[in-house]
C-alpha atoms as a PDB file:
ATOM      1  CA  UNK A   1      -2.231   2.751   8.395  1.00  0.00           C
ATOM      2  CA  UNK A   2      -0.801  -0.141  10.998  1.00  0.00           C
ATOM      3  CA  UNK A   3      -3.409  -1.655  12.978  1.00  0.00           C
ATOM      4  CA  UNK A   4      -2.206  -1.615  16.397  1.00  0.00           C
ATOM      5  CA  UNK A   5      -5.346  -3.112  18.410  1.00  0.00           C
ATOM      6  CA  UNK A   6      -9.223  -3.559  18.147  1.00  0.00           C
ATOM      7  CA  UNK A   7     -11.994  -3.066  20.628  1.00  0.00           C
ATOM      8  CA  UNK A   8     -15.543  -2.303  21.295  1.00  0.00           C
ATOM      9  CA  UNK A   9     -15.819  -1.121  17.245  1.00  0.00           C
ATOM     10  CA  UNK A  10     -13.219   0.827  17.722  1.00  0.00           C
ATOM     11  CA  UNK A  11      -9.981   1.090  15.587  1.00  0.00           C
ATOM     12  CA  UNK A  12      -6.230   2.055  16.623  1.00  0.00           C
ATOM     13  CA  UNK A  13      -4.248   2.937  14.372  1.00  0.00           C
ATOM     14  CA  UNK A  14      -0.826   4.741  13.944  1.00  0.00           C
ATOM     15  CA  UNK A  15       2.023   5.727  11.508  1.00  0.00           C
ATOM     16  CA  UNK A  16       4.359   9.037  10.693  1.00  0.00           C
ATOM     17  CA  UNK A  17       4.014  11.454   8.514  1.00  0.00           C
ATOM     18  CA  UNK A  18       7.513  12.680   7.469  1.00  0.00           C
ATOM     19  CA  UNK A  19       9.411  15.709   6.839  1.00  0.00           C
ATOM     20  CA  UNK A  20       6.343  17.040   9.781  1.00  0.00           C
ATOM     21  CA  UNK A  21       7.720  17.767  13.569  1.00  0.00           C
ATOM     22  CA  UNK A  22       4.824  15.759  15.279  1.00  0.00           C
ATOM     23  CA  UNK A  23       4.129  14.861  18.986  1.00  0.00           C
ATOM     24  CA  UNK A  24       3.514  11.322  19.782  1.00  0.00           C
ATOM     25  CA  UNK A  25       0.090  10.219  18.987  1.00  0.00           C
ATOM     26  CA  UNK A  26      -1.947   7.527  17.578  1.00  0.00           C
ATOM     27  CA  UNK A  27      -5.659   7.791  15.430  1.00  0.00           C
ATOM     28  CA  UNK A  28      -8.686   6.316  16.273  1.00  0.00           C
ATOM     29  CA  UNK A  29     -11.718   5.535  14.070  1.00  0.00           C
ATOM     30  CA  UNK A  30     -15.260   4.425  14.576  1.00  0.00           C
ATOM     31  CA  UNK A  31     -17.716   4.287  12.218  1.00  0.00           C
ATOM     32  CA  UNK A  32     -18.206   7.431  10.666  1.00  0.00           C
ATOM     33  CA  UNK A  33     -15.855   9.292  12.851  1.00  0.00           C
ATOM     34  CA  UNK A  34     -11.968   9.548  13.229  1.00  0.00           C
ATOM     35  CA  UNK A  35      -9.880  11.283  15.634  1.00  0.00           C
ATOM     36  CA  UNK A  36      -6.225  11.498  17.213  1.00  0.00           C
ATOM     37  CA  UNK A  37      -5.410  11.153  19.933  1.00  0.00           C
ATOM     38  CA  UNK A  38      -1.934  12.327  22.042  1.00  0.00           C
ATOM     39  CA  UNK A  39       0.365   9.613  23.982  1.00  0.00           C
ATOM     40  CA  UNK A  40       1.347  11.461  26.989  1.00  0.00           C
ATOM     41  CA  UNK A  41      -0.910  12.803  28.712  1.00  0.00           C
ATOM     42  CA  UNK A  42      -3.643  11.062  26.501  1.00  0.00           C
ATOM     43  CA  UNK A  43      -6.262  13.535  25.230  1.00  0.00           C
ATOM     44  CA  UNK A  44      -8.088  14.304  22.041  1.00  0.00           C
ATOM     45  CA  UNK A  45      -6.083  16.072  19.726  1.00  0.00           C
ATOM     46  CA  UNK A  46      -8.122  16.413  16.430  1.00  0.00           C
ATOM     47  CA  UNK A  47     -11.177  15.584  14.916  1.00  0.00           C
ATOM     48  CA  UNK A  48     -14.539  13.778  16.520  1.00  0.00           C
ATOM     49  CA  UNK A  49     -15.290  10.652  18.228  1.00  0.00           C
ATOM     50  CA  UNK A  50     -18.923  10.422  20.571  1.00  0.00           C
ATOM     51  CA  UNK A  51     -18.281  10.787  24.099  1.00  0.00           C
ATOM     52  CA  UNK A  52     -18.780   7.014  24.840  1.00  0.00           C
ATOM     53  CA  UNK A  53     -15.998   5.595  22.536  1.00  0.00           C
ATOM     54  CA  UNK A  54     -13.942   8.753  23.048  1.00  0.00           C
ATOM     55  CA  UNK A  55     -13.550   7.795  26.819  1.00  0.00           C
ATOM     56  CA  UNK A  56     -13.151   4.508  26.243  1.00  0.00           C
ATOM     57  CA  UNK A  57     -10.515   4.999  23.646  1.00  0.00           C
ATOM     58  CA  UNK A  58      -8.708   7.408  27.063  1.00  0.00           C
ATOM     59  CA  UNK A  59      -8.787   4.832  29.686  1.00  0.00           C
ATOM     60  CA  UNK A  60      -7.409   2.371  26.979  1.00  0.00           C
ATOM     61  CA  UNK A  61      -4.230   4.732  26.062  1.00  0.00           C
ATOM     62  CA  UNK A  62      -3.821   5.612  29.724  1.00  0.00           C
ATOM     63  CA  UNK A  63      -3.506   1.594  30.666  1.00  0.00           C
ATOM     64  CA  UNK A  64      -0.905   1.140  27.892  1.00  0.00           C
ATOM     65  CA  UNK A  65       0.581   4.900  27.318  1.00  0.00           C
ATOM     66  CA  UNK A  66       4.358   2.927  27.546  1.00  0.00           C
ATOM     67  CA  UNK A  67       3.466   0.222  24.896  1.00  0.00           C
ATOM     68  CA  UNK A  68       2.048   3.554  22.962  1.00  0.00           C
ATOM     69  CA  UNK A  69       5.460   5.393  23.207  1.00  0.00           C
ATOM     70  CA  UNK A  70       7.489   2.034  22.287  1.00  0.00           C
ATOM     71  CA  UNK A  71       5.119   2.037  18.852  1.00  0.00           C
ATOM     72  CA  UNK A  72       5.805   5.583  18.515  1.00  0.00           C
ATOM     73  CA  UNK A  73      10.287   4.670  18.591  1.00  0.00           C
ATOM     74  CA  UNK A  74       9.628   2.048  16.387  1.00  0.00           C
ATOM     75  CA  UNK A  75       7.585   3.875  13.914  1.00  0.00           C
ATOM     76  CA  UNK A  76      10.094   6.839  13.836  1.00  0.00           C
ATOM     77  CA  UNK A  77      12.898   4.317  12.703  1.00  0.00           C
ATOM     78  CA  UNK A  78      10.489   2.250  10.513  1.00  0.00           C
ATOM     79  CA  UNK A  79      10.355  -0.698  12.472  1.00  0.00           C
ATOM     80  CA  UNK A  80       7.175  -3.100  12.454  1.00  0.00           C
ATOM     81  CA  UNK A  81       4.573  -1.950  15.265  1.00  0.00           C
ATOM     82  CA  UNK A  82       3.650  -4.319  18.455  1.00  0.00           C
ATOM     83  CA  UNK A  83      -0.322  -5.139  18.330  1.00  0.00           C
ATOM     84  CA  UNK A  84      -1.295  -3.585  21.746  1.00  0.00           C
ATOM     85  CA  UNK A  85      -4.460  -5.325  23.723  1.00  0.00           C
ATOM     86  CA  UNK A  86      -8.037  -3.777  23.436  1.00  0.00           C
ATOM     87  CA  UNK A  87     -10.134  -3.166  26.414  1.00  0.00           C
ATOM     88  CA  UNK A  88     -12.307  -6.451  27.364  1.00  0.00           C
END
């Protein structure tokens, strides 16, 4: 899966699964757990992350939900994904 940015332990990830009508949405793991995640409006959308990184991982996809959605247009037509910033 792409790496698309790094921060506080936490992994982004995202990539298509084809031939499968999907919303726009990127993965997340940390540690033992892994989750996605939707674009717009950002919320959880399956699996487990703890509370802490889960709300970090939020207010990070809410400050760059537009850079999310380009990623998510270039992944559809198998174009390379930008790296997007981590929280500092």
């Amino acid at each position: 899966m792409p790496e698309i940015s790094r921060f506080y332990g936490i992994i982004i990830t995202m990539y298509y699964e084809y031939g499968r009508h999907q919303h726009p949405h990127f993965h997340a793991r940390h540690g033992r757990y892994k989750a996605s995640f939707t674009i717009s409006p950002p919320a959880l959308l399956a699996g487990a992350m703890p509370r802490r990184q889960q709300n970090l991982i939020l207010a990070w996809a809410e400050l760059h939900q537009e850079e999310l959605l380009e990623n998510w247009q270039r992944i559809k037509k198998e174009q390379l994904l930008s790296k997007i910033d981590g929280l500092k």
